[in-house]
N, C-alpha and C. Protein backbone atom coordinates (compact mmCIF):
# COMPACT_ATOMS: atom_id res chain seq x y z
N UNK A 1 107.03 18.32 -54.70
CA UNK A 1 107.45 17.87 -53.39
C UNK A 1 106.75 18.67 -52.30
N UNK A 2 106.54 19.72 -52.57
CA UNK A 2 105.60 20.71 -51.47
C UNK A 2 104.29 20.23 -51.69
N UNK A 3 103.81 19.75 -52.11
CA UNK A 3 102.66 19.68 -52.73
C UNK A 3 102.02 18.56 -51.24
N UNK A 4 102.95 17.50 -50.76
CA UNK A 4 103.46 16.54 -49.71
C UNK A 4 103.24 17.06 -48.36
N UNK A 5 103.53 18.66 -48.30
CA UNK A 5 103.39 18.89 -47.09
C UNK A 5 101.64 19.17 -46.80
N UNK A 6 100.96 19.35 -48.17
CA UNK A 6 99.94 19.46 -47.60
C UNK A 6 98.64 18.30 -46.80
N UNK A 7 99.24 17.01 -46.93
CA UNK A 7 98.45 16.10 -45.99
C UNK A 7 98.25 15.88 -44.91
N UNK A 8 97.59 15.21 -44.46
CA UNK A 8 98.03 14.96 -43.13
C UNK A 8 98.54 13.08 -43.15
N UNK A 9 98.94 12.62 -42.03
CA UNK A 9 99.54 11.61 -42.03
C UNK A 9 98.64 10.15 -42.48
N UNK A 10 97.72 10.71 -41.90
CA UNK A 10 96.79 9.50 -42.25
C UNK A 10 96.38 9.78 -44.00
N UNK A 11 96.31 10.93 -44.79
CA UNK A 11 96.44 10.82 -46.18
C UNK A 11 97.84 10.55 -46.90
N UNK A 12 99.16 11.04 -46.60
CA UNK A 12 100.08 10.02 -46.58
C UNK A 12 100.52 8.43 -46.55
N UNK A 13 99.64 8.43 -45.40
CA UNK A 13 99.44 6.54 -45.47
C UNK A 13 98.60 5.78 -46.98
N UNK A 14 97.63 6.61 -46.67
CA UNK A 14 96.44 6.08 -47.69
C UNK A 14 97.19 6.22 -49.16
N UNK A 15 98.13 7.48 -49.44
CA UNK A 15 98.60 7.24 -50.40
C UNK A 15 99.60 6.50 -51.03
N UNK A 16 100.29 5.84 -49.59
CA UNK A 16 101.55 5.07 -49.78
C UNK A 16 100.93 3.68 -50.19
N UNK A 17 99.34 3.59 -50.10
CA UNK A 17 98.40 2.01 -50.10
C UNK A 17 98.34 2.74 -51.40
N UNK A 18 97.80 3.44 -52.33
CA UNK A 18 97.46 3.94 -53.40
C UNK A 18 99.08 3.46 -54.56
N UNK A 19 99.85 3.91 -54.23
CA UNK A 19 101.06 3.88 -54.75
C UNK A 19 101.55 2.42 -54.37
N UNK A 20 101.19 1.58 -53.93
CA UNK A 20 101.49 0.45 -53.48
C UNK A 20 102.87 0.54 -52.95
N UNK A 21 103.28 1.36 -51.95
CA UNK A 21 104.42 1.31 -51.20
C UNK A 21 103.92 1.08 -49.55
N UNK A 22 105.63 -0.02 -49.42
CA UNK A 22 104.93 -0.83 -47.88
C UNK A 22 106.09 -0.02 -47.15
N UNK A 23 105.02 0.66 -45.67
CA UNK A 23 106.47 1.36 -45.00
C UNK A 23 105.46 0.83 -43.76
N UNK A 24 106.87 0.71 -42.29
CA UNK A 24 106.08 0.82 -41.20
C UNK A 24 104.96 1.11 -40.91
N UNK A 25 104.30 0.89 -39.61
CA UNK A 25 103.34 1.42 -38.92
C UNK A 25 104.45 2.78 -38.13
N UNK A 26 105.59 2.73 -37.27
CA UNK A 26 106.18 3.58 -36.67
C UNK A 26 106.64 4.57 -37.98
N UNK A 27 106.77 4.51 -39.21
CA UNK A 27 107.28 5.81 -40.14
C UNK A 27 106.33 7.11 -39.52
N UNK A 28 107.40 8.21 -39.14
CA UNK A 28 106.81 9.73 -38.81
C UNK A 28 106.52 10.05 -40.44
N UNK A 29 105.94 11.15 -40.54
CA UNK A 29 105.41 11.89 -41.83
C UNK A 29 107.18 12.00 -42.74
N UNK A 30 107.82 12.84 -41.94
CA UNK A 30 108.90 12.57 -42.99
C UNK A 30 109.60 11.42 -43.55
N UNK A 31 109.45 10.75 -42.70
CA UNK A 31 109.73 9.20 -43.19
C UNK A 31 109.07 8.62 -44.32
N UNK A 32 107.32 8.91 -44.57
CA UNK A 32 106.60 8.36 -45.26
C UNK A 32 106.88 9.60 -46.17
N UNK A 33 107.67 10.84 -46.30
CA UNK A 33 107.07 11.54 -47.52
C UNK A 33 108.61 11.22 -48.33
N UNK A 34 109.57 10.89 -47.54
CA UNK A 34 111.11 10.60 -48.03
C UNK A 34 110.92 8.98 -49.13
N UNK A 35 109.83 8.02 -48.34
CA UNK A 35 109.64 6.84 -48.72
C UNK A 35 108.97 7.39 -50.19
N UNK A 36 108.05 7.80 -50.15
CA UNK A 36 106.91 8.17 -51.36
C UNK A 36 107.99 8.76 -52.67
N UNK A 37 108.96 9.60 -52.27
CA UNK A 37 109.51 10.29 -53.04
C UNK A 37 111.01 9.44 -53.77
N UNK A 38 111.16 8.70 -53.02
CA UNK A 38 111.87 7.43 -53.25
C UNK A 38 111.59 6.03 -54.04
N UNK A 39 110.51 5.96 -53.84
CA UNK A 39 110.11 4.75 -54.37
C UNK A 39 110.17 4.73 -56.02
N UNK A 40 110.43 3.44 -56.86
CA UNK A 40 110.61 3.68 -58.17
C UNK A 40 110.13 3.96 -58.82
N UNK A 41 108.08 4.45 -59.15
CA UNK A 41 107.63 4.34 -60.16
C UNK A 41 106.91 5.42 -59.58
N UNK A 42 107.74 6.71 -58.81
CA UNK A 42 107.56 8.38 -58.25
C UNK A 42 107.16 8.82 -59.69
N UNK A 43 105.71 9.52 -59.96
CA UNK A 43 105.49 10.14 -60.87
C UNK A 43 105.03 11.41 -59.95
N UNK A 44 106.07 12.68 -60.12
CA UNK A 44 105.08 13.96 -59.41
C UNK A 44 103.35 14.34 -59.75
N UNK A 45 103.31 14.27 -60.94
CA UNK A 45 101.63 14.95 -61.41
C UNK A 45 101.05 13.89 -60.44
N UNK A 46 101.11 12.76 -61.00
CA UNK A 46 100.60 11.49 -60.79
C UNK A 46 100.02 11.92 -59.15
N UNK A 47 101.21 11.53 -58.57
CA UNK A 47 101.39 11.49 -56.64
C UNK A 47 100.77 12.69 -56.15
N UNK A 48 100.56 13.96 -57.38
CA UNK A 48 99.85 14.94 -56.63
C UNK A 48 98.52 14.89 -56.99
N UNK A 49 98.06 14.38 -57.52
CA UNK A 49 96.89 14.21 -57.80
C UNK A 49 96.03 13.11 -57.16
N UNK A 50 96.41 12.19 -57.02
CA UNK A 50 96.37 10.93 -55.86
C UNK A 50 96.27 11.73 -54.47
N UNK A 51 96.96 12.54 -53.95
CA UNK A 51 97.03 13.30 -52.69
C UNK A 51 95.79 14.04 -52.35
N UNK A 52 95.98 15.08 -53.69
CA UNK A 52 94.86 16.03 -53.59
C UNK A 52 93.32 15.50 -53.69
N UNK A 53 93.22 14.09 -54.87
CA UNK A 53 92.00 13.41 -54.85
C UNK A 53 91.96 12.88 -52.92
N UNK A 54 92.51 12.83 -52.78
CA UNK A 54 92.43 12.01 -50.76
C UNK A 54 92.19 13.05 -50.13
N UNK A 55 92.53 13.97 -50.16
CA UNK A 55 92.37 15.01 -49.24
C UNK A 55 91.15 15.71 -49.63
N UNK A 56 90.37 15.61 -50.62
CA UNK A 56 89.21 16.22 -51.35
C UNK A 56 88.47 15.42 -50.82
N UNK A 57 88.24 13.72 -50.77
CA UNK A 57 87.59 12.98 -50.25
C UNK A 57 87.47 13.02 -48.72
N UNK A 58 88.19 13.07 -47.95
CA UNK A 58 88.32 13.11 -46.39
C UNK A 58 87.69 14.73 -45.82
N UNK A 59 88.03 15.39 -46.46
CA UNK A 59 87.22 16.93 -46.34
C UNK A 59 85.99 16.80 -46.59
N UNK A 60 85.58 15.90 -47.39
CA UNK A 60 83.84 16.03 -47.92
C UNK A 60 83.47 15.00 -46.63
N UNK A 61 84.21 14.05 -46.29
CA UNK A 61 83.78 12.70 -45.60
C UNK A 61 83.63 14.11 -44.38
N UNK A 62 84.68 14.21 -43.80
CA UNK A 62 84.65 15.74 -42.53
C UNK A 62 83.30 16.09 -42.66
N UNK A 63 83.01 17.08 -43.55
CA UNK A 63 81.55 17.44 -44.23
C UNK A 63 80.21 16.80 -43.64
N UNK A 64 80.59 16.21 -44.22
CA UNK A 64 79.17 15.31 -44.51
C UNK A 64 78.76 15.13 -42.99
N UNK A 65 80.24 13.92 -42.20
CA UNK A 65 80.13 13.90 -40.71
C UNK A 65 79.35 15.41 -39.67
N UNK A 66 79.73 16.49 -40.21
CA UNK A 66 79.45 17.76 -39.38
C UNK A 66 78.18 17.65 -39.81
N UNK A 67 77.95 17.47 -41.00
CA UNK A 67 76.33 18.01 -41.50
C UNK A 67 75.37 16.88 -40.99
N UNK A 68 75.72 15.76 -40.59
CA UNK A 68 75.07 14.30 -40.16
C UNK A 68 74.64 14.76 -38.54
N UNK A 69 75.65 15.07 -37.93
CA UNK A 69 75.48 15.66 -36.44
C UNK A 69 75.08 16.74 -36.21
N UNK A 70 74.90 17.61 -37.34
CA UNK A 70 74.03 19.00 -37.32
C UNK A 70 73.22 18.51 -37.37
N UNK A 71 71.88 18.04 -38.31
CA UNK A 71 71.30 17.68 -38.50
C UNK A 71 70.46 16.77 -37.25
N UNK A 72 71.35 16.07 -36.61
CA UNK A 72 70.90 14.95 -35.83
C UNK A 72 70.37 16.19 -34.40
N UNK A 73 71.14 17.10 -34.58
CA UNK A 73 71.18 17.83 -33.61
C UNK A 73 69.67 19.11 -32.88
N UNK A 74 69.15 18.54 -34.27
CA UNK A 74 68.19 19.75 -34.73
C UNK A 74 67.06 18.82 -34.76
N UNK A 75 66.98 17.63 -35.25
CA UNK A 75 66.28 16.19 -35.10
C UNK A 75 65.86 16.53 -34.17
N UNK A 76 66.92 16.40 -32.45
CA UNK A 76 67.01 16.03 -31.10
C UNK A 76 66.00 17.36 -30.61
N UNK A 77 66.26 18.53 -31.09
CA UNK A 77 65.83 19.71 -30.54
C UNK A 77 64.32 19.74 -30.95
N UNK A 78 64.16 19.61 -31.90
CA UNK A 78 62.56 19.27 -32.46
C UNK A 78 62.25 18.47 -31.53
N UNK A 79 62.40 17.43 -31.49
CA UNK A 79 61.70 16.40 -30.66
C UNK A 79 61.60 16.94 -29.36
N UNK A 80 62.22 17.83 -28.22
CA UNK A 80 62.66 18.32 -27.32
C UNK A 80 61.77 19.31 -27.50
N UNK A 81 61.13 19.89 -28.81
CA UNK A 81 59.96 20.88 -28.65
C UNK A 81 58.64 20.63 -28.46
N UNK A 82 58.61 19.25 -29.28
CA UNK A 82 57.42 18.64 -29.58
C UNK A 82 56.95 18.02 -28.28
N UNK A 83 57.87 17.45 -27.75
CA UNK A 83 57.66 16.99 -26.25
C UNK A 83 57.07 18.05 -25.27
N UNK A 84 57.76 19.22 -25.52
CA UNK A 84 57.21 20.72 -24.28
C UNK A 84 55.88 20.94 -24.75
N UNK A 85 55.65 20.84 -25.98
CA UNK A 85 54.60 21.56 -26.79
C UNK A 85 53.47 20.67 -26.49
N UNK A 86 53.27 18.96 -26.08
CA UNK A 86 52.16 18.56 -26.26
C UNK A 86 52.05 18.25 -24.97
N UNK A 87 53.16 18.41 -23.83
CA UNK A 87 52.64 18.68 -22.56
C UNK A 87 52.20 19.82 -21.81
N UNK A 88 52.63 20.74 -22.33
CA UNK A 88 51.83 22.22 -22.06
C UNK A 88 50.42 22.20 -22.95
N UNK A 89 50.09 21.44 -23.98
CA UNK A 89 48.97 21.55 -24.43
C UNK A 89 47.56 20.71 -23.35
N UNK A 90 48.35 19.83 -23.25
CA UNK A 90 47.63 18.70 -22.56
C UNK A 90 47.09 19.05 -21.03
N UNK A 91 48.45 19.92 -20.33
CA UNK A 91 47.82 20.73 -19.25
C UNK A 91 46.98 22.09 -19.53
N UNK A 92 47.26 22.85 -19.87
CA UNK A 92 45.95 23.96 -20.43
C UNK A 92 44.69 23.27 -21.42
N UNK A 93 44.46 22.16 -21.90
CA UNK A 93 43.50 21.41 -22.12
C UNK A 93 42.37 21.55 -20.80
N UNK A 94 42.62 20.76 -19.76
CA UNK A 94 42.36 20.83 -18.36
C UNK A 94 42.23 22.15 -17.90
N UNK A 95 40.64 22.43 -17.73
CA UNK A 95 40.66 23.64 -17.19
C UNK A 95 40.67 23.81 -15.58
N UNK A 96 41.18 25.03 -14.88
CA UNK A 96 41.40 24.48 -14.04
C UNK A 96 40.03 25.07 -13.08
N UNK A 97 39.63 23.19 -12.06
CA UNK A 97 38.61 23.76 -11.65
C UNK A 97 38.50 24.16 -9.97
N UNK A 98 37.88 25.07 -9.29
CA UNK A 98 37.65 25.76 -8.60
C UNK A 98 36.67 25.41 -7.70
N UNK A 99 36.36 24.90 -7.07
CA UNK A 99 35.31 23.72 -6.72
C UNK A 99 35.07 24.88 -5.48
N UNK A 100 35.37 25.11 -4.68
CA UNK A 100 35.22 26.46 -3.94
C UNK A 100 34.37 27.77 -4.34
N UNK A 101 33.94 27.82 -5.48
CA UNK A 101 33.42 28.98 -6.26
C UNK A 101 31.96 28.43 -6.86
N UNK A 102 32.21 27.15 -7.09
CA UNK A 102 31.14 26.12 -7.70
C UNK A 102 29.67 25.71 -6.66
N UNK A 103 30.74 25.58 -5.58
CA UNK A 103 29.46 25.27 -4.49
C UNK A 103 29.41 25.75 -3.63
N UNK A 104 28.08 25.52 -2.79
CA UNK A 104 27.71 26.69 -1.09
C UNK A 104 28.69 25.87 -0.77
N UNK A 105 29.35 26.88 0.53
CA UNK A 105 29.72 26.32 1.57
C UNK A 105 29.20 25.88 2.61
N UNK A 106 29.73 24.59 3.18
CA UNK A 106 28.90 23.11 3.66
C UNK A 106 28.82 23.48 4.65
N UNK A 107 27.84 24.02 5.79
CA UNK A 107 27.69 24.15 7.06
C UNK A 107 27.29 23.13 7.81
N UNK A 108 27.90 22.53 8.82
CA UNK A 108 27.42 21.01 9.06
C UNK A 108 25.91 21.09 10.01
N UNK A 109 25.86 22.52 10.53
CA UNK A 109 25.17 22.43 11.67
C UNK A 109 23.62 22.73 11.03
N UNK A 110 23.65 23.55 9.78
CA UNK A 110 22.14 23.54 9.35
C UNK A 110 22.13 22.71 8.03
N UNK A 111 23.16 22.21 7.23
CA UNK A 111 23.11 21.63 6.06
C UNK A 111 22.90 20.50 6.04
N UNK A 112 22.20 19.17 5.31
CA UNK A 112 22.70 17.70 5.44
C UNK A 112 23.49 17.47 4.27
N UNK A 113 24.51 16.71 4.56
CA UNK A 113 25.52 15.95 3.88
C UNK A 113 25.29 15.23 2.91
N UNK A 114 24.24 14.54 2.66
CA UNK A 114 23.81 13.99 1.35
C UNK A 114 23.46 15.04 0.59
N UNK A 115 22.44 15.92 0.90
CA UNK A 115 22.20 16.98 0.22
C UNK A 115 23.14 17.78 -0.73
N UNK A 116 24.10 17.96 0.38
CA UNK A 116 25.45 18.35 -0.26
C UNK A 116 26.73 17.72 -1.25
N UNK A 117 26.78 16.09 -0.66
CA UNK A 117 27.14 15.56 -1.84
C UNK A 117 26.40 15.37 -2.86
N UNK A 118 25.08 15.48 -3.50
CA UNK A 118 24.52 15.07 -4.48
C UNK A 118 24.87 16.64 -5.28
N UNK A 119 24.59 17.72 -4.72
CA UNK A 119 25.04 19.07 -5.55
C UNK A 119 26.36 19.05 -5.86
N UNK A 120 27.23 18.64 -5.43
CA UNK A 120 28.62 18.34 -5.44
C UNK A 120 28.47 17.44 -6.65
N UNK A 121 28.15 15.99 -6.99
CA UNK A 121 28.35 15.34 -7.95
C UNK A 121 27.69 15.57 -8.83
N UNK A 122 26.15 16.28 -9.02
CA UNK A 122 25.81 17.27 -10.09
C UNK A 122 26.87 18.27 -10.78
N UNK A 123 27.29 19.08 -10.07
CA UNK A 123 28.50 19.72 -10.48
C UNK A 123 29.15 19.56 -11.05
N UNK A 124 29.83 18.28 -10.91
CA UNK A 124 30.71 17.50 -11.58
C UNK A 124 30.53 16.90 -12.83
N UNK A 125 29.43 16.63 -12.70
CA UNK A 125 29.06 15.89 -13.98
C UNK A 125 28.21 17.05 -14.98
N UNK A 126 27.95 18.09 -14.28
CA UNK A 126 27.58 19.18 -15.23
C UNK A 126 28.78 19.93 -15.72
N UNK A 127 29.71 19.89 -15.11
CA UNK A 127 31.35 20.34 -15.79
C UNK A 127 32.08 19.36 -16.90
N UNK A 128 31.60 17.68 -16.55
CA UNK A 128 32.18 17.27 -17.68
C UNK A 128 33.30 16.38 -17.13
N UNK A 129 33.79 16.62 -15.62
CA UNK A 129 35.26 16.23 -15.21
C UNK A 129 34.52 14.60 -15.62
N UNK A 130 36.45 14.44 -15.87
CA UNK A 130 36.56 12.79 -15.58
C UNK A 130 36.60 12.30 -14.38
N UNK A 131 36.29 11.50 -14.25
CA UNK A 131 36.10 10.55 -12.98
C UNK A 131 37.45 10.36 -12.00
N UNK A 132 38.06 10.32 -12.68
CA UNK A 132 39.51 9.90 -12.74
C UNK A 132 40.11 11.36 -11.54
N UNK A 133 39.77 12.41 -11.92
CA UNK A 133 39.92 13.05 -10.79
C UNK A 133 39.13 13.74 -9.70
C-alpha cells in the first residue's frame, strides 16, 4: 500500500487504465489510490510492479526529453558559432585597404586629374580589389 504513495497522479491514472478500473476525471490521488486498492482483482506484487514499471517508463521518457533539449541546445550554439566564425572569417579575408598610403596626394593646381585617376585605377587593379567596391 505504500508502495502507492510513490506515484504521481498521472501514474495512478495510467495504472487504474492498466488494471482496467474506471474512476472519474475529478478523483484526487486518494480517491484513485482507495479505488485501486478496492477494486476486485487487487493483486499487491502485481499493482506494484505495474506502478513501478510506469514510473520507470515516464522517468526515462523525462530523460530522454532533457537529453533531446540538451542536445538541441548545443545543435543551436554550434550553429551560433559557425555563424560568428564564417563572418569574422569573411571580414579579415578583406584586407583592409588604405588608399591614402597607396597614392600621391592629388594637388589640383600642378597635377592633372586623368593622370591621377589612371594611377588610382592601376592601383586597384594591381591590389586585386573587386570592382564591387
Amino acid at each position: 500500500m505504500a508502495y502507492l504513495a510513490k506515484g504521481r497522479r498521472q501514474d495512478l491514472l495510467e495504472l487504474t487504465e492498466t488494471l482496467d478500473i474506471s474512476i472519474p476525471d475529478n478523483f484526487k490521488v486518494l480517491d484513485i489510490k482507495d479505488a485501486i486498492l478496492k477494486s476486485e482483482g487487487y493483486d499487491a506484487d502485481f499493482t506494484k510492479e505495474c506502478l513501478n514499471r510506469i514510473i520507470c517508463d515516464r522517468k526515462e521518457l523525462e530523460l530522454r526529453a532533457e537529453r533531446d533539449k540538451e542536445n538541441q541546445r548545443i545543435f543551436e550554439l554550434q550553429k551560433l558559432q559557425l555563424i560568428t566564425d564564417t563572418s569574422t572569417t569573411a571580414d579579415s579575408n578583406m584586407p583592409k585597404l588604405e588608399l591614402h598610403k597607396l597614392l600621391p596626394i592629388f594637388d589640383p593646381k600642378t597635377t592633372d586629374i586623368t593622370i591621377y585617376l589612371n594611377l588610382f585605377e592601376r592601383q586597384l587593379t594591381f591590389l586585386k580589389v573587386p570592382i564591387q567596391q
